[in-house]
Protein backbone atom coordinates (compact mmCIF):
# COMPACT_ATOMS: atom_id res chain seq x y z
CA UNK A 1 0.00 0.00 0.00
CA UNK A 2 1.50 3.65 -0.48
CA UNK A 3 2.02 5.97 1.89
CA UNK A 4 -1.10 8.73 1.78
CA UNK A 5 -0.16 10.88 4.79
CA UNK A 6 3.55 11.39 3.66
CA UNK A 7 3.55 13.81 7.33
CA UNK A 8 6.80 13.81 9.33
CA UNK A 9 5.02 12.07 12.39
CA UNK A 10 3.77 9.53 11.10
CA UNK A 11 7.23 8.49 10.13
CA UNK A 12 6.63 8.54 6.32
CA UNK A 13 8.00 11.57 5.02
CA UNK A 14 10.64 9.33 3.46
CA UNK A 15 8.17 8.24 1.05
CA UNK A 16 7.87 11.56 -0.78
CA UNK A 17 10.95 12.76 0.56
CA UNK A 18 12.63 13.15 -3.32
CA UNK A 19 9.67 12.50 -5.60
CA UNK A 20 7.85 15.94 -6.29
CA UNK A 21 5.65 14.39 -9.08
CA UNK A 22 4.83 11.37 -6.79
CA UNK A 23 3.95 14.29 -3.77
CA UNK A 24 1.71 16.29 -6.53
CA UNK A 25 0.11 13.10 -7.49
CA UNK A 26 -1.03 12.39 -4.27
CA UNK A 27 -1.65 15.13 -3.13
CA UNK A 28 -4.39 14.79 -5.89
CA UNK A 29 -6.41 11.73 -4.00
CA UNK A 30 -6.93 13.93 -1.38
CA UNK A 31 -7.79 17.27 -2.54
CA UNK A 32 -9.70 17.90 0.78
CA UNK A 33 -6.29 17.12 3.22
CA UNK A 34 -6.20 19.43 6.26
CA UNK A 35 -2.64 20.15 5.86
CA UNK A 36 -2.40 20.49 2.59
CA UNK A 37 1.15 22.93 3.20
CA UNK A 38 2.58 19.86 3.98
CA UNK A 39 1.46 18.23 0.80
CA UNK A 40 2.92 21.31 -0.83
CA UNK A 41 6.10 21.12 1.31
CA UNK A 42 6.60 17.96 -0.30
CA UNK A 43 6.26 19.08 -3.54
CA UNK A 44 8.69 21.62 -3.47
CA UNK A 45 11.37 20.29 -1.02
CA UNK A 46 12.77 17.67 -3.43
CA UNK A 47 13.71 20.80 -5.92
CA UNK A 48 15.79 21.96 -3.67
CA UNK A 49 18.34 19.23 -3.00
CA UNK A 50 19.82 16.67 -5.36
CA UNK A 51 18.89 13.06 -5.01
CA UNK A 52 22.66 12.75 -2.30
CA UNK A 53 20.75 15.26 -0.23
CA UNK A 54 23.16 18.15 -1.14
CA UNK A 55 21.54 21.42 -2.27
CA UNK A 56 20.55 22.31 -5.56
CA UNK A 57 22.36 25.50 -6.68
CA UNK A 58 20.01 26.01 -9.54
CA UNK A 59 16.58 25.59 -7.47
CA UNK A 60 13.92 28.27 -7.94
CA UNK A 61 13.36 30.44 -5.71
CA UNK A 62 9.49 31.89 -6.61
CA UNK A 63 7.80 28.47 -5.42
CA UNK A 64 9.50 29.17 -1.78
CA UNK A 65 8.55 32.58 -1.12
CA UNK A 66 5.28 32.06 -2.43
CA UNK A 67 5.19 29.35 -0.10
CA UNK A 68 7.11 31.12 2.98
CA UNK A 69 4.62 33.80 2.44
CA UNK A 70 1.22 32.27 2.26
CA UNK A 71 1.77 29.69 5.50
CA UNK A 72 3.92 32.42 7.45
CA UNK A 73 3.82 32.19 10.99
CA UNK A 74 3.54 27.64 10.80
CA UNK A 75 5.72 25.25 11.62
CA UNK A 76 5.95 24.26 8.01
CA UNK A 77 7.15 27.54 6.87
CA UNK A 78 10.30 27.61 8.96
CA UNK A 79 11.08 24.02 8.33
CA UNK A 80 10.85 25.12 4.56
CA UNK A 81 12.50 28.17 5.55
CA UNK A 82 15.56 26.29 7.40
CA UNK A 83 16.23 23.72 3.65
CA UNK A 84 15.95 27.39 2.09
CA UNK A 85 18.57 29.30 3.74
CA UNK A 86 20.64 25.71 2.90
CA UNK A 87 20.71 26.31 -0.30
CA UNK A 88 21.09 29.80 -0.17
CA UNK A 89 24.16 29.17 2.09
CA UNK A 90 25.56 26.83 -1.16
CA UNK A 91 24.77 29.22 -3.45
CA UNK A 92 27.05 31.62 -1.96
CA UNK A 93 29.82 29.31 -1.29
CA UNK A 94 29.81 28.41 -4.57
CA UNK A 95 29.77 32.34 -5.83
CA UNK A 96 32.66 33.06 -3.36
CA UNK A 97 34.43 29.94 -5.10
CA UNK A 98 34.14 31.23 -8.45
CA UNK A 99 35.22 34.58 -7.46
CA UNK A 100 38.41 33.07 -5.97
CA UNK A 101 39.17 31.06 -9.20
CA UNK A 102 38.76 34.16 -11.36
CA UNK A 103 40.42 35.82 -9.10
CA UNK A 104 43.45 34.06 -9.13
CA UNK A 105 43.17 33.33 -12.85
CA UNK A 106 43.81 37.29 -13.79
CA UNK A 107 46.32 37.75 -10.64
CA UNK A 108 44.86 40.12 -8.56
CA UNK A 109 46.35 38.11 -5.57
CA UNK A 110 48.54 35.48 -5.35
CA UNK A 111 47.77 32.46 -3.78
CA UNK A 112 50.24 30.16 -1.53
């Protein structure tokens, strides 16, 4: 049988954990789901992390402040919030990186 809840305390969050099309679809057998932000957590928390768990420099960003804004002030929202600011932490590691490389490419310091 499939998991329908896919909610963190019931232990099944695994189940949808890295499938957003399996999340959307069902999400759609039960349209009427009292917490549906966590149906839409799941949808959009796979997007931003690769399949390893590491985060996805190239996620987009609309679907999580839409989401941060309409279910501000839940639970939910920060945990979304918290994988968010993950990726935004990679994002600028990476940028710093690149700056370095070009950086040291062109000489405008040395490196030892």
């Amino acid at each position: 049988m499939e998991c329908l809840l896919a909610l963190p305390w019931y232990g099944c969050s695994i189940c949808v954990e890295y499938a957003p099309a399996r999340a959307a679809r069902l999400a759609s057998l039960i349209p009427n789901y009292p917490a549906t932000a966590y149906l839409t957590y799941f949808q959009i928390k796979p997007r931003l992390f690769t399949g390893a768990g590491h985060a996805n420099l190239d996620a987009p960003d609309a679907p999580v402040r839409s989401f941060l804004q309409r279910y501000d002030g839940q639970a939910i929202a920060d945990r979304l919030r918290n994988d968010y600011l993950r990726v935004l932490g990679a994002r600028h590691v990476s940028n710093e990186l690149k700056l370095i490389r070009t950086c040291t490419k062109v000489g405008a310091f040395s490196v030892r």
